[in-house]
C-alpha atoms as a PDB file:
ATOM      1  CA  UNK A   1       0.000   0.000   0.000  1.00  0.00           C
ATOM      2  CA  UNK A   2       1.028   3.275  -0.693  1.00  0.00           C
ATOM      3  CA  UNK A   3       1.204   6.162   2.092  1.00  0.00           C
ATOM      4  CA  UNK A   4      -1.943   9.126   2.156  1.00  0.00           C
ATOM      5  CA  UNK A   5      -0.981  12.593   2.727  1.00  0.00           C
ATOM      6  CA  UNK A   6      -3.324  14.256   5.572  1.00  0.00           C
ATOM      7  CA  UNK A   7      -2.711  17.746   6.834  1.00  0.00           C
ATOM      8  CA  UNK A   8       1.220  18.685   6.692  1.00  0.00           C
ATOM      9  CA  UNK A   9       2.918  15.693   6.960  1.00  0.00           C
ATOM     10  CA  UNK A  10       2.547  12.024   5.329  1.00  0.00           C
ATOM     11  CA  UNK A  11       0.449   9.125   7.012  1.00  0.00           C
ATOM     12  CA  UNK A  12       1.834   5.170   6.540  1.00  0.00           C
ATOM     13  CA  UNK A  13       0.071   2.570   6.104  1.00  0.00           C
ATOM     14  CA  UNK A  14       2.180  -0.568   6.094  1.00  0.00           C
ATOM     15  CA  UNK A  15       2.119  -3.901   4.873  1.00  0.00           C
ATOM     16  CA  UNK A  16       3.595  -7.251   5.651  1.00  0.00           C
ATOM     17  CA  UNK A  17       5.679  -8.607   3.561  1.00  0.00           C
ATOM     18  CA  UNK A  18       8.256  -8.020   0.765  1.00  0.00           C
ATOM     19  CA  UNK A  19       8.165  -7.350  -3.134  1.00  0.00           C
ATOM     20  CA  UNK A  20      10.399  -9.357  -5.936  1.00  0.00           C
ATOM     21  CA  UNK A  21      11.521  -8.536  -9.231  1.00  0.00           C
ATOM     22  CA  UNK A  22      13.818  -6.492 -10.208  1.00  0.00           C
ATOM     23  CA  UNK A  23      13.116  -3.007 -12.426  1.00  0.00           C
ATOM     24  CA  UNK A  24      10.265  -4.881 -13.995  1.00  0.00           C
ATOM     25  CA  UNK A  25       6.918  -3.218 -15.913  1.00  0.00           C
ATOM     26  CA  UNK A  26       4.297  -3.947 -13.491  1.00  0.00           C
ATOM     27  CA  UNK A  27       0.891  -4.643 -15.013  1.00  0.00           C
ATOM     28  CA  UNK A  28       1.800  -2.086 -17.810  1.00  0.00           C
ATOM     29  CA  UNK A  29       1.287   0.621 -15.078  1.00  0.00           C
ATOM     30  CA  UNK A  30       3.765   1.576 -13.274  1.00  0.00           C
ATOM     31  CA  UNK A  31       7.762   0.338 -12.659  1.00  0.00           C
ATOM     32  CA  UNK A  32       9.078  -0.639  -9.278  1.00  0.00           C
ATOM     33  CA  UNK A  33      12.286  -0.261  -7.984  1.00  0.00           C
ATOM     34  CA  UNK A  34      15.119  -2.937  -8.113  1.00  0.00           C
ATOM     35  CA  UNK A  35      13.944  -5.181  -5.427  1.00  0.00           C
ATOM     36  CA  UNK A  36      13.119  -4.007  -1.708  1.00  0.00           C
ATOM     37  CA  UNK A  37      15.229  -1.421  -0.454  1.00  0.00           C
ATOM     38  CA  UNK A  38      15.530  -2.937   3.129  1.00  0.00           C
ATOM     39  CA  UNK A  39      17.262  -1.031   6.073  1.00  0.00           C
ATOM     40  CA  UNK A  40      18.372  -2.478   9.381  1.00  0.00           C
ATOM     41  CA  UNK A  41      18.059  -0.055  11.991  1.00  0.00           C
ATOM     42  CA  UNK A  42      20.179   0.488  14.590  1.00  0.00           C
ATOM     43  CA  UNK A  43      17.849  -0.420  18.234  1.00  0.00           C
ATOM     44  CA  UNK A  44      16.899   3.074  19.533  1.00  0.00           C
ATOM     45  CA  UNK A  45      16.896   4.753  16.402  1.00  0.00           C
ATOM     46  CA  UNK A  46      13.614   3.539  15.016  1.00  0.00           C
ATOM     47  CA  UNK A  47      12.488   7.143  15.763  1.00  0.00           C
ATOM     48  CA  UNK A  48      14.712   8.673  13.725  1.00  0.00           C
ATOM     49  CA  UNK A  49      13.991   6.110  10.302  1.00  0.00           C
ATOM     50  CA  UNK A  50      10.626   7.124  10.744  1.00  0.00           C
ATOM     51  CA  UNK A  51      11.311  10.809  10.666  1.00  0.00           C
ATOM     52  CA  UNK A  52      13.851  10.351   8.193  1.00  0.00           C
ATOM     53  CA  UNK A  53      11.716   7.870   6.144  1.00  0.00           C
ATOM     54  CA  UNK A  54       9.063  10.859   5.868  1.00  0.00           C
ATOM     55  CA  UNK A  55      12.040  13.102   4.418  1.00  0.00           C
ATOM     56  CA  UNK A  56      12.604  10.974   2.092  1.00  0.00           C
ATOM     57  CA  UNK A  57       8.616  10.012   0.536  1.00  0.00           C
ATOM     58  CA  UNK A  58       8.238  13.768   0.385  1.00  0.00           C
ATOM     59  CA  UNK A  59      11.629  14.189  -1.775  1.00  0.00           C
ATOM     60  CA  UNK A  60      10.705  11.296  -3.988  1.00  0.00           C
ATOM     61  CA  UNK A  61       7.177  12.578  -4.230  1.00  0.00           C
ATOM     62  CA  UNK A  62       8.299  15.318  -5.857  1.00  0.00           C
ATOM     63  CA  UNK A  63      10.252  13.886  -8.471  1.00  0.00           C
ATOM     64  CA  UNK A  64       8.825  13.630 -12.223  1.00  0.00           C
ATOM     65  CA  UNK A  65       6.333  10.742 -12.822  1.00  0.00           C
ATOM     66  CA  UNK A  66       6.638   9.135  -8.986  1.00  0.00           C
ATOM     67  CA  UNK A  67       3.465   6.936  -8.324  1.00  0.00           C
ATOM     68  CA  UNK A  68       4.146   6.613  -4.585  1.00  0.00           C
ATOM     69  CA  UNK A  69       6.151   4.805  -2.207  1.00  0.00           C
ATOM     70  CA  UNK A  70       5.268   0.961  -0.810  1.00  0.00           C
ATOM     71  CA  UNK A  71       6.221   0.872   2.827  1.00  0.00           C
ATOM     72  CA  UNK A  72       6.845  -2.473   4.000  1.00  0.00           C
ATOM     73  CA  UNK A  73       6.567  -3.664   7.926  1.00  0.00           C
ATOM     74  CA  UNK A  74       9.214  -5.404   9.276  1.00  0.00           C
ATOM     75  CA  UNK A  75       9.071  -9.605   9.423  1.00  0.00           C
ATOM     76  CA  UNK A  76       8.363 -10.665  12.752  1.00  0.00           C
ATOM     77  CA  UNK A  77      11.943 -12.592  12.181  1.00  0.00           C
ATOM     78  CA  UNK A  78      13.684  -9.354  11.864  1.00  0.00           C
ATOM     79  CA  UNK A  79      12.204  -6.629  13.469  1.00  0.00           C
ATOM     80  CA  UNK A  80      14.583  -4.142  12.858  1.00  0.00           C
ATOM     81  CA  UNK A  81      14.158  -4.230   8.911  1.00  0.00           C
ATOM     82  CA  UNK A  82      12.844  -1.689   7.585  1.00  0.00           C
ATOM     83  CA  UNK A  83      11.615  -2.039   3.756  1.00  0.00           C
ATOM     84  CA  UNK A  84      10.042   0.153   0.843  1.00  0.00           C
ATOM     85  CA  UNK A  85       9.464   0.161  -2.567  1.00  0.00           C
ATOM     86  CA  UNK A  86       9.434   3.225  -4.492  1.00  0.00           C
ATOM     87  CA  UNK A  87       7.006   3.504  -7.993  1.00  0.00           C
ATOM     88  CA  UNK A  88       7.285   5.467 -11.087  1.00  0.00           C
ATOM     89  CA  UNK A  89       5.651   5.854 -14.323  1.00  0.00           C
ATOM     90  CA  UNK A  90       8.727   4.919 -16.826  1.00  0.00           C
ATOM     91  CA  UNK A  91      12.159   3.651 -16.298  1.00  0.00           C
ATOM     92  CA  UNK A  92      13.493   6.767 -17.228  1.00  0.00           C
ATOM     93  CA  UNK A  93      11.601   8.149 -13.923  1.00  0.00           C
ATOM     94  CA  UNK A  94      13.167   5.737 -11.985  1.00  0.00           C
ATOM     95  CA  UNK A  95      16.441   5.794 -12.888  1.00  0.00           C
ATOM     96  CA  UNK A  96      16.578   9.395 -12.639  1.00  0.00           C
ATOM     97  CA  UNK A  97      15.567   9.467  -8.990  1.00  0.00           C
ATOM     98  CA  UNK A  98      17.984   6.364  -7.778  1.00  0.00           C
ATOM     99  CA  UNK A  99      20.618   8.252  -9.565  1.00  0.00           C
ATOM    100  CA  UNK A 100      20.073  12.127  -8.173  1.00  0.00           C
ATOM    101  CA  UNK A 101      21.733  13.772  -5.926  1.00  0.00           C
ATOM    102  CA  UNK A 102      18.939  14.551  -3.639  1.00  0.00           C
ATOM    103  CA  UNK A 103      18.915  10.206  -2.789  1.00  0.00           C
ATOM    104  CA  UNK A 104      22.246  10.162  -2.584  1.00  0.00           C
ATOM    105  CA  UNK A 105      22.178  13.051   0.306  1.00  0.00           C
ATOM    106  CA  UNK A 106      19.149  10.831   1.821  1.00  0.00           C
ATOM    107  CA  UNK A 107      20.817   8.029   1.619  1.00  0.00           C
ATOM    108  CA  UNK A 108      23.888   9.333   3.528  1.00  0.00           C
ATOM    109  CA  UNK A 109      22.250  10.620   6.040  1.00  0.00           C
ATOM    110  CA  UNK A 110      20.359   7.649   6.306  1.00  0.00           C
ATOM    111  CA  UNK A 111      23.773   5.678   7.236  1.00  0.00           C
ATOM    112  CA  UNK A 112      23.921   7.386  10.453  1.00  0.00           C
ATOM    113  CA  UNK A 113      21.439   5.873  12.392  1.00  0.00           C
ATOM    114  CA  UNK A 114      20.654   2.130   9.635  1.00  0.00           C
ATOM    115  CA  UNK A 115      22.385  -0.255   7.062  1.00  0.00           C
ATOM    116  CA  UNK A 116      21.452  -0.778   3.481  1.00  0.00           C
ATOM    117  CA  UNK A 117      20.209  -3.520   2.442  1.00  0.00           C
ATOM    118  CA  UNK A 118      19.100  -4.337  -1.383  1.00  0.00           C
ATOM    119  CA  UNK A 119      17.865  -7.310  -2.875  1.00  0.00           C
ATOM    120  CA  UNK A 120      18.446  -7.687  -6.447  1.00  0.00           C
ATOM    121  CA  UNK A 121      17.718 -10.784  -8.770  1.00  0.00           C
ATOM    122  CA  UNK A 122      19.215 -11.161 -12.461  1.00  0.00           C
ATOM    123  CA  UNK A 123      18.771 -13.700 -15.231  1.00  0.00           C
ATOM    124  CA  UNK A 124      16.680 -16.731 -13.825  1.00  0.00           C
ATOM    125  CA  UNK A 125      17.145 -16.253 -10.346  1.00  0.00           C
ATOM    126  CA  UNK A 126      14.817 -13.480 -10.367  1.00  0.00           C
ATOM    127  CA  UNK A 127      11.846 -15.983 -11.243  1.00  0.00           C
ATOM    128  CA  UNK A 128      12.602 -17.269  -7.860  1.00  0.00           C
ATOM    129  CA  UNK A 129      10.452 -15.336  -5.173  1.00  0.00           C
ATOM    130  CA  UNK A 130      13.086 -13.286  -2.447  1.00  0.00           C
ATOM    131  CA  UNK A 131      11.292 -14.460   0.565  1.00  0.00           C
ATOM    132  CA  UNK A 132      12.328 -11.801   2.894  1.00  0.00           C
ATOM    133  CA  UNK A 133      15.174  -9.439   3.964  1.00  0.00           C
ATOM    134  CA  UNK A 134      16.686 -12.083   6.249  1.00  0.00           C
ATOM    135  CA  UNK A 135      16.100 -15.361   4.219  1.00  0.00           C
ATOM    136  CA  UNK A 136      18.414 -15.837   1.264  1.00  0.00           C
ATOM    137  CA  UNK A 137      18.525 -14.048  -1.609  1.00  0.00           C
ATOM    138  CA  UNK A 138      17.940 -16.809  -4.115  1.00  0.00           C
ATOM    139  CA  UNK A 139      18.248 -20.544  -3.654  1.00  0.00           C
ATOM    140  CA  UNK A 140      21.451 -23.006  -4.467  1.00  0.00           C
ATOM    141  CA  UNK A 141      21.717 -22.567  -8.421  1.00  0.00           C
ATOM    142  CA  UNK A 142      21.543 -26.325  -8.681  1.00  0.00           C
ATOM    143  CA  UNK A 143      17.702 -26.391  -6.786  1.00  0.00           C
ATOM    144  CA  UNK A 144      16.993 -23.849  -9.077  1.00  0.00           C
ATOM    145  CA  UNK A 145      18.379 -26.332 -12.149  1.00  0.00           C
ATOM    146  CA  UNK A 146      16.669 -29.031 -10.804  1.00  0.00           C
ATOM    147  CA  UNK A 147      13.326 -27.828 -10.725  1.00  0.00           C
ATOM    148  CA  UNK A 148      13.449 -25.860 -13.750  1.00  0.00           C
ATOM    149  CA  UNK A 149      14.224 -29.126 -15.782  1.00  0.00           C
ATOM    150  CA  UNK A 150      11.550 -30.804 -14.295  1.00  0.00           C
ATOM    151  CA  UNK A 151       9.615 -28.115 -15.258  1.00  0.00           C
ATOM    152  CA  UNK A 152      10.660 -27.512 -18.596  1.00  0.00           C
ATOM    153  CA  UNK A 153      10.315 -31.270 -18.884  1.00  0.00           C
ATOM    154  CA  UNK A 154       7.068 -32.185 -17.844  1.00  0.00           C
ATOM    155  CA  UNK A 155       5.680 -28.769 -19.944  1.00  0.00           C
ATOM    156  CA  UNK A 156       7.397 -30.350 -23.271  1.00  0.00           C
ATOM    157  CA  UNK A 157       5.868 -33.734 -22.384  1.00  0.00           C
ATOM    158  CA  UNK A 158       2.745 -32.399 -22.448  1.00  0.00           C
ATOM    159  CA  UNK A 159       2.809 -29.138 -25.072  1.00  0.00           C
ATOM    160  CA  UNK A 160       4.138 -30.851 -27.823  1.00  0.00           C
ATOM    161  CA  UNK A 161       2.033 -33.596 -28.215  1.00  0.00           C
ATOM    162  CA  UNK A 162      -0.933 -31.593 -28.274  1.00  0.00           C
ATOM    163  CA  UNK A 163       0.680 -28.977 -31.081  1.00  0.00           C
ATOM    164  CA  UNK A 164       1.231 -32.451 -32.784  1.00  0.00           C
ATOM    165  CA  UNK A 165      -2.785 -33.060 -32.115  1.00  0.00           C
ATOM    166  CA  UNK A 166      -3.862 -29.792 -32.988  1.00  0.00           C
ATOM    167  CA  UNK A 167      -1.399 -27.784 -35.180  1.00  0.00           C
ATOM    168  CA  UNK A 168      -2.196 -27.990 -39.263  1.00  0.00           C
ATOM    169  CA  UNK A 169       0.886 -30.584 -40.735  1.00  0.00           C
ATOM    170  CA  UNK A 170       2.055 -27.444 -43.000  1.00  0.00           C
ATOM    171  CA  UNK A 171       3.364 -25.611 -40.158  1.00  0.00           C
ATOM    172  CA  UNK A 172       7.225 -25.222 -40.019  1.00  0.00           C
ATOM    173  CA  UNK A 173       9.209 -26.614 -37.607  1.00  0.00           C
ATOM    174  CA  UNK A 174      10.450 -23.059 -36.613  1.00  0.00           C
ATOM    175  CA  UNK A 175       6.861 -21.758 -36.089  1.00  0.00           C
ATOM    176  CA  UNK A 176       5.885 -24.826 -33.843  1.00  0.00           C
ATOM    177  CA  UNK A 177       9.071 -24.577 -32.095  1.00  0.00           C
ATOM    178  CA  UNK A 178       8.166 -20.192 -31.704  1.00  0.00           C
ATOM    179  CA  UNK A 179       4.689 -21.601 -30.199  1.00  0.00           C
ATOM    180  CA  UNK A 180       6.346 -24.192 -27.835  1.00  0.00           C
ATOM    181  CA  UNK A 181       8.836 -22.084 -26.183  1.00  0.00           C
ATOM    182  CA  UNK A 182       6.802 -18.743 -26.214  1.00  0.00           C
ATOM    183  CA  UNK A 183       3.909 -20.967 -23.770  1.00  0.00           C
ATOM    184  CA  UNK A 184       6.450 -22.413 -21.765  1.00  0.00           C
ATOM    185  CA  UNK A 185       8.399 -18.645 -20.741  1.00  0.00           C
ATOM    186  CA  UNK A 186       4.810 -17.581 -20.451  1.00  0.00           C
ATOM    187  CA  UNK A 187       3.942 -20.448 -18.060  1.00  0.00           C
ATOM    188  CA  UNK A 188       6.629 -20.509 -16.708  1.00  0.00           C
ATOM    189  CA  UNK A 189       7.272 -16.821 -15.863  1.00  0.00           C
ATOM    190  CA  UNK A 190       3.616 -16.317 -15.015  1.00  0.00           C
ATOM    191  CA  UNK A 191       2.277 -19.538 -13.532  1.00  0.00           C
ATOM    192  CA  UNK A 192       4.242 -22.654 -12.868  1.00  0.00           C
ATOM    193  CA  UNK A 193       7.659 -21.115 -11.396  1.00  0.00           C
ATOM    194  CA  UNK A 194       6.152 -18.581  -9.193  1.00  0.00           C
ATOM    195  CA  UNK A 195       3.390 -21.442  -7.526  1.00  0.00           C
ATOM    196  CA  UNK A 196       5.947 -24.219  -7.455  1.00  0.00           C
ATOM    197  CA  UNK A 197       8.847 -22.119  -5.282  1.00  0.00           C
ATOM    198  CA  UNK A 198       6.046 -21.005  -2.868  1.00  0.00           C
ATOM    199  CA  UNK A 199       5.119 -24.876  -2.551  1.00  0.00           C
ATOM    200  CA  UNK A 200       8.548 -26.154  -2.651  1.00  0.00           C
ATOM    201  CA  UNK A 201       9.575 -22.864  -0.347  1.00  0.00           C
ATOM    202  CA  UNK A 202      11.295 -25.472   2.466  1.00  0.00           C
ATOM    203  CA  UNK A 203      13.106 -27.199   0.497  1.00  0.00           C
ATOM    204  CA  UNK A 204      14.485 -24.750  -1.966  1.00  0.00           C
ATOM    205  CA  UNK A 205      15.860 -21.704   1.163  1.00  0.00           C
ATOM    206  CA  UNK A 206      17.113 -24.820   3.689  1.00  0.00           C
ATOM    207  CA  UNK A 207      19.403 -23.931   5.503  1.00  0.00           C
ATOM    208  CA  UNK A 208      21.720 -26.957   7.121  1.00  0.00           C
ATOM    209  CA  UNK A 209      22.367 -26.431  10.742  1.00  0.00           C
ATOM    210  CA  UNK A 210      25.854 -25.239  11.685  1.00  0.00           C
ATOM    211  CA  UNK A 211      27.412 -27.418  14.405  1.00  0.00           C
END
Protein backbone atom coordinates (compact mmCIF):
# COMPACT_ATOMS: atom_id res chain seq x y z
CA UNK A 1 0.00 0.00 0.00
CA UNK A 2 1.03 3.28 -0.69
CA UNK A 3 1.20 6.16 2.09
CA UNK A 4 -1.94 9.13 2.16
CA UNK A 5 -0.98 12.59 2.73
CA UNK A 6 -3.32 14.26 5.57
CA UNK A 7 -2.71 17.75 6.83
CA UNK A 8 1.22 18.69 6.69
CA UNK A 9 2.92 15.69 6.96
CA UNK A 10 2.55 12.02 5.33
CA UNK A 11 0.45 9.12 7.01
CA UNK A 12 1.83 5.17 6.54
CA UNK A 13 0.07 2.57 6.10
CA UNK A 14 2.18 -0.57 6.09
CA UNK A 15 2.12 -3.90 4.87
CA UNK A 16 3.59 -7.25 5.65
CA UNK A 17 5.68 -8.61 3.56
CA UNK A 18 8.26 -8.02 0.77
CA UNK A 19 8.16 -7.35 -3.13
CA UNK A 20 10.40 -9.36 -5.94
CA UNK A 21 11.52 -8.54 -9.23
CA UNK A 22 13.82 -6.49 -10.21
CA UNK A 23 13.12 -3.01 -12.43
CA UNK A 24 10.27 -4.88 -13.99
CA UNK A 25 6.92 -3.22 -15.91
CA UNK A 26 4.30 -3.95 -13.49
CA UNK A 27 0.89 -4.64 -15.01
CA UNK A 28 1.80 -2.09 -17.81
CA UNK A 29 1.29 0.62 -15.08
CA UNK A 30 3.76 1.58 -13.27
CA UNK A 31 7.76 0.34 -12.66
CA UNK A 32 9.08 -0.64 -9.28
CA UNK A 33 12.29 -0.26 -7.98
CA UNK A 34 15.12 -2.94 -8.11
CA UNK A 35 13.94 -5.18 -5.43
CA UNK A 36 13.12 -4.01 -1.71
CA UNK A 37 15.23 -1.42 -0.45
CA UNK A 38 15.53 -2.94 3.13
CA UNK A 39 17.26 -1.03 6.07
CA UNK A 40 18.37 -2.48 9.38
CA UNK A 41 18.06 -0.05 11.99
CA UNK A 42 20.18 0.49 14.59
CA UNK A 43 17.85 -0.42 18.23
CA UNK A 44 16.90 3.07 19.53
CA UNK A 45 16.90 4.75 16.40
CA UNK A 46 13.61 3.54 15.02
CA UNK A 47 12.49 7.14 15.76
CA UNK A 48 14.71 8.67 13.73
CA UNK A 49 13.99 6.11 10.30
CA UNK A 50 10.63 7.12 10.74
CA UNK A 51 11.31 10.81 10.67
CA UNK A 52 13.85 10.35 8.19
CA UNK A 53 11.72 7.87 6.14
CA UNK A 54 9.06 10.86 5.87
CA UNK A 55 12.04 13.10 4.42
CA UNK A 56 12.60 10.97 2.09
CA UNK A 57 8.62 10.01 0.54
CA UNK A 58 8.24 13.77 0.39
CA UNK A 59 11.63 14.19 -1.77
CA UNK A 60 10.71 11.30 -3.99
CA UNK A 61 7.18 12.58 -4.23
CA UNK A 62 8.30 15.32 -5.86
CA UNK A 63 10.25 13.89 -8.47
CA UNK A 64 8.82 13.63 -12.22
CA UNK A 65 6.33 10.74 -12.82
CA UNK A 66 6.64 9.14 -8.99
CA UNK A 67 3.46 6.94 -8.32
CA UNK A 68 4.15 6.61 -4.59
CA UNK A 69 6.15 4.81 -2.21
CA UNK A 70 5.27 0.96 -0.81
CA UNK A 71 6.22 0.87 2.83
CA UNK A 72 6.85 -2.47 4.00
CA UNK A 73 6.57 -3.66 7.93
CA UNK A 74 9.21 -5.40 9.28
CA UNK A 75 9.07 -9.60 9.42
CA UNK A 76 8.36 -10.67 12.75
CA UNK A 77 11.94 -12.59 12.18
CA UNK A 78 13.68 -9.35 11.86
CA UNK A 79 12.20 -6.63 13.47
CA UNK A 80 14.58 -4.14 12.86
CA UNK A 81 14.16 -4.23 8.91
CA UNK A 82 12.84 -1.69 7.59
CA UNK A 83 11.61 -2.04 3.76
CA UNK A 84 10.04 0.15 0.84
CA UNK A 85 9.46 0.16 -2.57
CA UNK A 86 9.43 3.22 -4.49
CA UNK A 87 7.01 3.50 -7.99
CA UNK A 88 7.28 5.47 -11.09
CA UNK A 89 5.65 5.85 -14.32
CA UNK A 90 8.73 4.92 -16.83
CA UNK A 91 12.16 3.65 -16.30
CA UNK A 92 13.49 6.77 -17.23
CA UNK A 93 11.60 8.15 -13.92
CA UNK A 94 13.17 5.74 -11.98
CA UNK A 95 16.44 5.79 -12.89
CA UNK A 96 16.58 9.40 -12.64
CA UNK A 97 15.57 9.47 -8.99
CA UNK A 98 17.98 6.36 -7.78
CA UNK A 99 20.62 8.25 -9.57
CA UNK A 100 20.07 12.13 -8.17
CA UNK A 101 21.73 13.77 -5.93
CA UNK A 102 18.94 14.55 -3.64
CA UNK A 103 18.92 10.21 -2.79
CA UNK A 104 22.25 10.16 -2.58
CA UNK A 105 22.18 13.05 0.31
CA UNK A 106 19.15 10.83 1.82
CA UNK A 107 20.82 8.03 1.62
CA UNK A 108 23.89 9.33 3.53
CA UNK A 109 22.25 10.62 6.04
CA UNK A 110 20.36 7.65 6.31
CA UNK A 111 23.77 5.68 7.24
CA UNK A 112 23.92 7.39 10.45
CA UNK A 113 21.44 5.87 12.39
CA UNK A 114 20.65 2.13 9.63
CA UNK A 115 22.38 -0.25 7.06
CA UNK A 116 21.45 -0.78 3.48
CA UNK A 117 20.21 -3.52 2.44
CA UNK A 118 19.10 -4.34 -1.38
CA UNK A 119 17.87 -7.31 -2.88
CA UNK A 120 18.45 -7.69 -6.45
CA UNK A 121 17.72 -10.78 -8.77
CA UNK A 122 19.21 -11.16 -12.46
CA UNK A 123 18.77 -13.70 -15.23
CA UNK A 124 16.68 -16.73 -13.82
CA UNK A 125 17.15 -16.25 -10.35
CA UNK A 126 14.82 -13.48 -10.37
CA UNK A 127 11.85 -15.98 -11.24
CA UNK A 128 12.60 -17.27 -7.86
CA UNK A 129 10.45 -15.34 -5.17
CA UNK A 130 13.09 -13.29 -2.45
CA UNK A 131 11.29 -14.46 0.57
CA UNK A 132 12.33 -11.80 2.89
CA UNK A 133 15.17 -9.44 3.96
CA UNK A 134 16.69 -12.08 6.25
CA UNK A 135 16.10 -15.36 4.22
CA UNK A 136 18.41 -15.84 1.26
CA UNK A 137 18.53 -14.05 -1.61
CA UNK A 138 17.94 -16.81 -4.12
CA UNK A 139 18.25 -20.54 -3.65
CA UNK A 140 21.45 -23.01 -4.47
CA UNK A 141 21.72 -22.57 -8.42
CA UNK A 142 21.54 -26.32 -8.68
CA UNK A 143 17.70 -26.39 -6.79
CA UNK A 144 16.99 -23.85 -9.08
CA UNK A 145 18.38 -26.33 -12.15
CA UNK A 146 16.67 -29.03 -10.80
CA UNK A 147 13.33 -27.83 -10.72
CA UNK A 148 13.45 -25.86 -13.75
CA UNK A 149 14.22 -29.13 -15.78
CA UNK A 150 11.55 -30.80 -14.29
CA UNK A 151 9.62 -28.11 -15.26
CA UNK A 152 10.66 -27.51 -18.60
CA UNK A 153 10.31 -31.27 -18.88
CA UNK A 154 7.07 -32.18 -17.84
CA UNK A 155 5.68 -28.77 -19.94
CA UNK A 156 7.40 -30.35 -23.27
CA UNK A 157 5.87 -33.73 -22.38
CA UNK A 158 2.74 -32.40 -22.45
CA UNK A 159 2.81 -29.14 -25.07
CA UNK A 160 4.14 -30.85 -27.82
CA UNK A 161 2.03 -33.60 -28.22
CA UNK A 162 -0.93 -31.59 -28.27
CA UNK A 163 0.68 -28.98 -31.08
CA UNK A 164 1.23 -32.45 -32.78
CA UNK A 165 -2.78 -33.06 -32.12
CA UNK A 166 -3.86 -29.79 -32.99
CA UNK A 167 -1.40 -27.78 -35.18
CA UNK A 168 -2.20 -27.99 -39.26
CA UNK A 169 0.89 -30.58 -40.73
CA UNK A 170 2.05 -27.44 -43.00
CA UNK A 171 3.36 -25.61 -40.16
CA UNK A 172 7.22 -25.22 -40.02
CA UNK A 173 9.21 -26.61 -37.61
CA UNK A 174 10.45 -23.06 -36.61
CA UNK A 175 6.86 -21.76 -36.09
CA UNK A 176 5.89 -24.83 -33.84
CA UNK A 177 9.07 -24.58 -32.10
CA UNK A 178 8.17 -20.19 -31.70
CA UNK A 179 4.69 -21.60 -30.20
CA UNK A 180 6.35 -24.19 -27.83
CA UNK A 181 8.84 -22.08 -26.18
CA UNK A 182 6.80 -18.74 -26.21
CA UNK A 183 3.91 -20.97 -23.77
CA UNK A 184 6.45 -22.41 -21.76
CA UNK A 185 8.40 -18.64 -20.74
CA UNK A 186 4.81 -17.58 -20.45
CA UNK A 187 3.94 -20.45 -18.06
CA UNK A 188 6.63 -20.51 -16.71
CA UNK A 189 7.27 -16.82 -15.86
CA UNK A 190 3.62 -16.32 -15.01
CA UNK A 191 2.28 -19.54 -13.53
CA UNK A 192 4.24 -22.65 -12.87
CA UNK A 193 7.66 -21.12 -11.40
CA UNK A 194 6.15 -18.58 -9.19
CA UNK A 195 3.39 -21.44 -7.53
CA UNK A 196 5.95 -24.22 -7.46
CA UNK A 197 8.85 -22.12 -5.28
CA UNK A 198 6.05 -21.01 -2.87
CA UNK A 199 5.12 -24.88 -2.55
CA UNK A 200 8.55 -26.15 -2.65
CA UNK A 201 9.57 -22.86 -0.35
CA UNK A 202 11.30 -25.47 2.47
CA UNK A 203 13.11 -27.20 0.50
CA UNK A 204 14.49 -24.75 -1.97
CA UNK A 205 15.86 -21.70 1.16
CA UNK A 206 17.11 -24.82 3.69
CA UNK A 207 19.40 -23.93 5.50
CA UNK A 208 21.72 -26.96 7.12
CA UNK A 209 22.37 -26.43 10.74
CA UNK A 210 25.85 -25.24 11.68
CA UNK A 211 27.41 -27.42 14.41
Amino acid sequence: MTYRRTGSAPHLRCTRGSATRSSALVGANYYLSAGPCSRAVTPGREDDYRRWLIRMITAAEAAPNNLGVVVLSPEASASNVFSFVHRFADEASLAAWEHSDTLRSLLTEAEAFSTLHRQVATGMEAWFTLSGPSSPAVPPRWKMALLTFVIVYALTAIIIPIERAVLPETWSFFATNILTNALIALLLTYLILPATTKLLHPWLYHQPRSS
